[in-house]
Structures are given as C-alpha cells and as structure tokens.
Protein backbone atom coordinates (compact mmCIF):
# COMPACT_ATOMS: atom_id res chain seq x y z
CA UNK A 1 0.00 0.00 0.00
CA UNK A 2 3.05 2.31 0.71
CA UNK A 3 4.57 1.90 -2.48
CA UNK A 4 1.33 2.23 -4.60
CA UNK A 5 0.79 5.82 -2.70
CA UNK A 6 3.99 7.19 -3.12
CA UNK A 7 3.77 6.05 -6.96
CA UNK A 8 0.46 7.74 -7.44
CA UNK A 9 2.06 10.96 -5.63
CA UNK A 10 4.61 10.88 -7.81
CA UNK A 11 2.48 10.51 -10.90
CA UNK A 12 0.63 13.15 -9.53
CA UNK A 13 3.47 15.57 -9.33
CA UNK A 14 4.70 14.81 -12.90
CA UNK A 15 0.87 15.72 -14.29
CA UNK A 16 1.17 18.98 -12.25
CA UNK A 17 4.50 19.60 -12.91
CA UNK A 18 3.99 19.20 -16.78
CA UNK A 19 0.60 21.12 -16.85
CA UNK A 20 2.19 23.96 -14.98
CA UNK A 21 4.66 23.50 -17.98
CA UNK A 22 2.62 23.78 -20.81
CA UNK A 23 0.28 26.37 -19.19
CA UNK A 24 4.14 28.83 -18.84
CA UNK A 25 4.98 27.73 -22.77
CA UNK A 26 1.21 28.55 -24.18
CA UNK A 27 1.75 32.28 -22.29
CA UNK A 28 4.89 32.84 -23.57
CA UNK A 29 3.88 31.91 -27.45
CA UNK A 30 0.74 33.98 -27.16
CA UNK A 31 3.04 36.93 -25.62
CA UNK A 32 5.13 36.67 -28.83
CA UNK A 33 2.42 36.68 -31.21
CA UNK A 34 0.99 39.54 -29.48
CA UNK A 35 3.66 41.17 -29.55
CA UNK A 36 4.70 40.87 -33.23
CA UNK A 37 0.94 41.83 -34.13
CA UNK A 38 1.28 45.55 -32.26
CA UNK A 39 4.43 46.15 -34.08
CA UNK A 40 3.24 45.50 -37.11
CA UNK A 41 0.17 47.32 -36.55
CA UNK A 42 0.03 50.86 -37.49
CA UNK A 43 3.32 51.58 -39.12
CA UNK A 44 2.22 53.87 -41.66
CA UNK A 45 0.55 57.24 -41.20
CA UNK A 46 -1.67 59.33 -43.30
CA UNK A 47 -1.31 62.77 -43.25
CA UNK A 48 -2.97 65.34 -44.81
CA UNK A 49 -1.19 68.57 -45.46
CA UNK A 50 -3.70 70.40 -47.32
CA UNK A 51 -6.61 70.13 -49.49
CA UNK A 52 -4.41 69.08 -52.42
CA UNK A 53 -1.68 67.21 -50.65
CA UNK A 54 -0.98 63.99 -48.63
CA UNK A 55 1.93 62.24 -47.21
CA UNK A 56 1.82 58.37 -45.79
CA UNK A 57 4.55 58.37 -43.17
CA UNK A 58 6.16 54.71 -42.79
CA UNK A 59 6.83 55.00 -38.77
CA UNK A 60 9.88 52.06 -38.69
CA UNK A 61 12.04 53.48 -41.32
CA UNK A 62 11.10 57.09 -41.15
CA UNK A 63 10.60 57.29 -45.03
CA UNK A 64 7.87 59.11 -46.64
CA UNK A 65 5.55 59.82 -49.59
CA UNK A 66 3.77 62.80 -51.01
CA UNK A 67 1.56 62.78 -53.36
CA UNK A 68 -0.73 66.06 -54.82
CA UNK A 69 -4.33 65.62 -55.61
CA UNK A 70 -4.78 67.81 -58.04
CA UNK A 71 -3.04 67.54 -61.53
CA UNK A 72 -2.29 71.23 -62.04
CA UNK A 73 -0.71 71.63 -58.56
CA UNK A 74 2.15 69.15 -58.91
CA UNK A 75 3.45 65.36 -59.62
CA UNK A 76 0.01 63.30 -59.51
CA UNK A 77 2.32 60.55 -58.99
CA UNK A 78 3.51 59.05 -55.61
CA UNK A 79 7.14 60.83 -54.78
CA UNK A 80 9.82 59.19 -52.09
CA UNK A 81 11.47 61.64 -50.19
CA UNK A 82 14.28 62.30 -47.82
CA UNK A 83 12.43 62.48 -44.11
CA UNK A 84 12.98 65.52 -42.15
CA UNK A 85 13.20 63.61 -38.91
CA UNK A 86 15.98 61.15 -38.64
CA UNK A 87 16.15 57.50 -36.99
C-alpha cells in the first residue's frame, strides 16, 4: 500500500508539474504573437497637409511619400522623399 501511494504521488506531481509546464509555454507563445501583431500594426501614417496634398509616413524606417491631388498643382504621382526627422 506504501509503495502504490507514493507512486500515485509521484504521478501526480509529474501531471502537475507538466501542466504547470505547458500552461508557462502557451503564455509565452501567445506573448510573442501579441507582440509581433502591435508592431506590425500601425506603421504607416496618413497625413494630410492640405486640401491638395498627402503624405503616408512609414513609422519604422522614417521614409515618406507625397503625393498632390490635383493635376495642375504638382506630380500626380507618388514621390519618395528624404524624411525631415531622422532615426
């Protein structure tokens, strides 16, 4: 009777031990992916300027582009350009 106690405590503690495990490795995986989903989220920016211009702002590498909405008031085309703020 002794030794079929201490194996069922012992069996016990290895189901606890590797449910405790699992339960720390599930937390940490759903950390990462939430933490790779928020830094993917939002990166670029839309600003608008003025009535005839707009600029999407790419947050991570601090690169930018402009475009004008009107034809007659610029490039209708998207333009790259050198950020004032540096990273």
């Amino acid at each position: 009777m002794n030794k079929n106690s201490s194996a069922l405590i012992i069996g016990l503690a290895i189901i606890i031990s590797f449910t405790i495990l699992g339960f720390f490795i599930s937390s940490a995986i759903k950390e990462q992916k939430t933490k790779a989903s928020s830094e993917s989220e939002n990166t670029y920016e839309l600003i608008n300027v003025s009535e005839n211009n707009m600029i999407i702002f790419d947050k991570s590498t601090g690169k930018y582009w402009r475009k004008y909405i009107e034809s007659n008031e610029g490039p209708t085309e998207w333009e790259e350009e050198v950020s004032p703020v540096g990273k």
